[in-house]
C-alpha atoms as a PDB file:
ATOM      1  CA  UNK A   1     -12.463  -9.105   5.157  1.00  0.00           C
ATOM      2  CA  UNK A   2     -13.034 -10.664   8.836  1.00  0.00           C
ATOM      3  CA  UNK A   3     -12.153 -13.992   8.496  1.00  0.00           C
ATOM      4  CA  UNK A   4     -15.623 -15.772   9.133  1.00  0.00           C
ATOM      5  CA  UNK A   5     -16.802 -14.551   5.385  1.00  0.00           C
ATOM      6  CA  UNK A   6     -13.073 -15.432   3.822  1.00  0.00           C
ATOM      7  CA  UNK A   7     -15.227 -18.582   1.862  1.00  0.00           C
ATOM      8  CA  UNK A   8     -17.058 -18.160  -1.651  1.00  0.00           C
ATOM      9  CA  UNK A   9     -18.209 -21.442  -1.482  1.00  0.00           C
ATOM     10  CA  UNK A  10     -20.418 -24.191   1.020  1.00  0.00           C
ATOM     11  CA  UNK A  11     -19.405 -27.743   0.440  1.00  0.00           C
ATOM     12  CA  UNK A  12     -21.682 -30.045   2.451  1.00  0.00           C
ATOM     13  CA  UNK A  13     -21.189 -27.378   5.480  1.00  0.00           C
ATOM     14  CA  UNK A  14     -17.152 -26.966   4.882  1.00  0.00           C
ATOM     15  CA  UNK A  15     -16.837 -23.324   3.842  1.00  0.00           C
ATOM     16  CA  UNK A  16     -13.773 -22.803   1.490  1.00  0.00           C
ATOM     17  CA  UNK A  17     -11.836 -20.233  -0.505  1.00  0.00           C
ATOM     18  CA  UNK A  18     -11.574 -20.926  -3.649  1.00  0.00           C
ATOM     19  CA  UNK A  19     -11.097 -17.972  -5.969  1.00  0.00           C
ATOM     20  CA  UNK A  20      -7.909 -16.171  -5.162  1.00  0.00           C
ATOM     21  CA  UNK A  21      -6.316 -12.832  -6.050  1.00  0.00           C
ATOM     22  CA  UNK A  22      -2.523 -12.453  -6.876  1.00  0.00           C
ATOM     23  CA  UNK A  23      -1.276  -8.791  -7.059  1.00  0.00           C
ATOM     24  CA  UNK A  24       2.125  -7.949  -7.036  1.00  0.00           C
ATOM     25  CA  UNK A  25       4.231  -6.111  -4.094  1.00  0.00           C
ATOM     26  CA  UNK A  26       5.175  -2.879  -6.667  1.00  0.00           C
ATOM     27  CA  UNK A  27       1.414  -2.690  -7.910  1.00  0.00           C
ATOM     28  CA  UNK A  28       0.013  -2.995  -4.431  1.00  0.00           C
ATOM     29  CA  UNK A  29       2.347  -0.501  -3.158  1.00  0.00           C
ATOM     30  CA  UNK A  30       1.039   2.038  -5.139  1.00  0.00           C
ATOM     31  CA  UNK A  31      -2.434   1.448  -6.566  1.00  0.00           C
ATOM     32  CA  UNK A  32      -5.716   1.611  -4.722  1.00  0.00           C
ATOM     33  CA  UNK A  33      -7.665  -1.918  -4.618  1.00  0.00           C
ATOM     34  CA  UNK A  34     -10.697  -3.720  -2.828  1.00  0.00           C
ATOM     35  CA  UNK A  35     -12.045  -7.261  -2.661  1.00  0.00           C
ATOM     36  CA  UNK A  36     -14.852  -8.489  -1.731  1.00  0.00           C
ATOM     37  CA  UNK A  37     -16.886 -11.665  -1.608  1.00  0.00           C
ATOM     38  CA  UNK A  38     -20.951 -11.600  -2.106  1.00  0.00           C
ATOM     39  CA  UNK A  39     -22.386 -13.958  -0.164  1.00  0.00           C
ATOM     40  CA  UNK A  40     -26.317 -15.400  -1.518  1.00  0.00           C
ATOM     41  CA  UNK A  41     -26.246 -18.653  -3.448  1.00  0.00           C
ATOM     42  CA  UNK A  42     -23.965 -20.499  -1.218  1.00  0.00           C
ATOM     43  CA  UNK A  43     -26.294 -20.054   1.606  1.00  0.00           C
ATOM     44  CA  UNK A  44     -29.439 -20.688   0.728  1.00  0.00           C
ATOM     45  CA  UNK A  45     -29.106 -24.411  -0.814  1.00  0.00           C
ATOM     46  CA  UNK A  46     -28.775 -24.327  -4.296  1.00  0.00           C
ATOM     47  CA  UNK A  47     -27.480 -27.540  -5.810  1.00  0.00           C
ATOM     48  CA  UNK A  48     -25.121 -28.324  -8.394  1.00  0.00           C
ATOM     49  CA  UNK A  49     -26.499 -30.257 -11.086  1.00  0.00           C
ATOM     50  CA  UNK A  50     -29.817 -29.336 -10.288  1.00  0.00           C
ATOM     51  CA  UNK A  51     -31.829 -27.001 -12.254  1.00  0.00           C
ATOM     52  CA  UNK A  52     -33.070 -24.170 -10.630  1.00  0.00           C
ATOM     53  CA  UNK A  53     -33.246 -20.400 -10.621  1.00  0.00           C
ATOM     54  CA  UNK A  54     -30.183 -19.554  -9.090  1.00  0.00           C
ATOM     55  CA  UNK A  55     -26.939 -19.278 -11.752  1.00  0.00           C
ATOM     56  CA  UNK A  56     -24.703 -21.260  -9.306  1.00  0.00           C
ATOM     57  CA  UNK A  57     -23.424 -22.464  -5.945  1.00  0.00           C
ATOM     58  CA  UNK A  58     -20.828 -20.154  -5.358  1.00  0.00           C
ATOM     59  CA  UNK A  59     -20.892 -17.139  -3.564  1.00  0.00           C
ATOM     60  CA  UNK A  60     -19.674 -13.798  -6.142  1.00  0.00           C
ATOM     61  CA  UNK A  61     -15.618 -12.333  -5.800  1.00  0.00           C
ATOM     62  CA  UNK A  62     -15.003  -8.948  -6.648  1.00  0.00           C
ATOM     63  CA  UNK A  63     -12.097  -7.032  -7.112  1.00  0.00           C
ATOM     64  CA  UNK A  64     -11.469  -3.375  -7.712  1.00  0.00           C
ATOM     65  CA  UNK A  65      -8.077  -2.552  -8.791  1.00  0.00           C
ATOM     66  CA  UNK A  66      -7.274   1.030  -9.581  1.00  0.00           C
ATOM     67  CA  UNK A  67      -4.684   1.013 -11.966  1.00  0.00           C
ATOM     68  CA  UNK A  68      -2.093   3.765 -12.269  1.00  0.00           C
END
C-alpha cells in the first residue's frame, strides 16, 4: 500500500496503524496474499461513544491469504 493510506484509524487528526498482520517467512514464500485497508468511517467524523449510523471509527483491514 503507498504509505499515505498505511492508517485504519483518525485520532483527533493523528492517523495510525493499528491492526497488524504477522505471516511467516516459509508461508509468505510460497502462498499468494493481499492486504488492504478500506478507508470510510475514519474520514468522515464518526465518534466513539456516540450513537450514530456508522458501526465504528475505524477504517476496515482485509487480508487475503491463499493457503497452500
Amino acid at each position: 500500500m503507498p504509505r499515505g493510506e498505511r492508517y485504519d484509524y483518525n485520532h483527533r487528526g493523528k492517523l495510525q496503524a493499528l491492526m497488524h498482520g504477522i505471516v511467516g517467512k516459509q508461508h509468505a514464500a510460497r502462498c499468494k496474499m493481499e492486504y488492504e485497508i478500506l478507508h470510510g468511517n475514519e474520514l468522515i467524523g464518526a465518534q466513539p461513544g456516540r450513537l450514530g449510523d456508522k458501526a465504528t471509527d475505524h477504517a476496515y483491514a482485509i487480508a487475503r491469504i491463499e493457503m497452500r
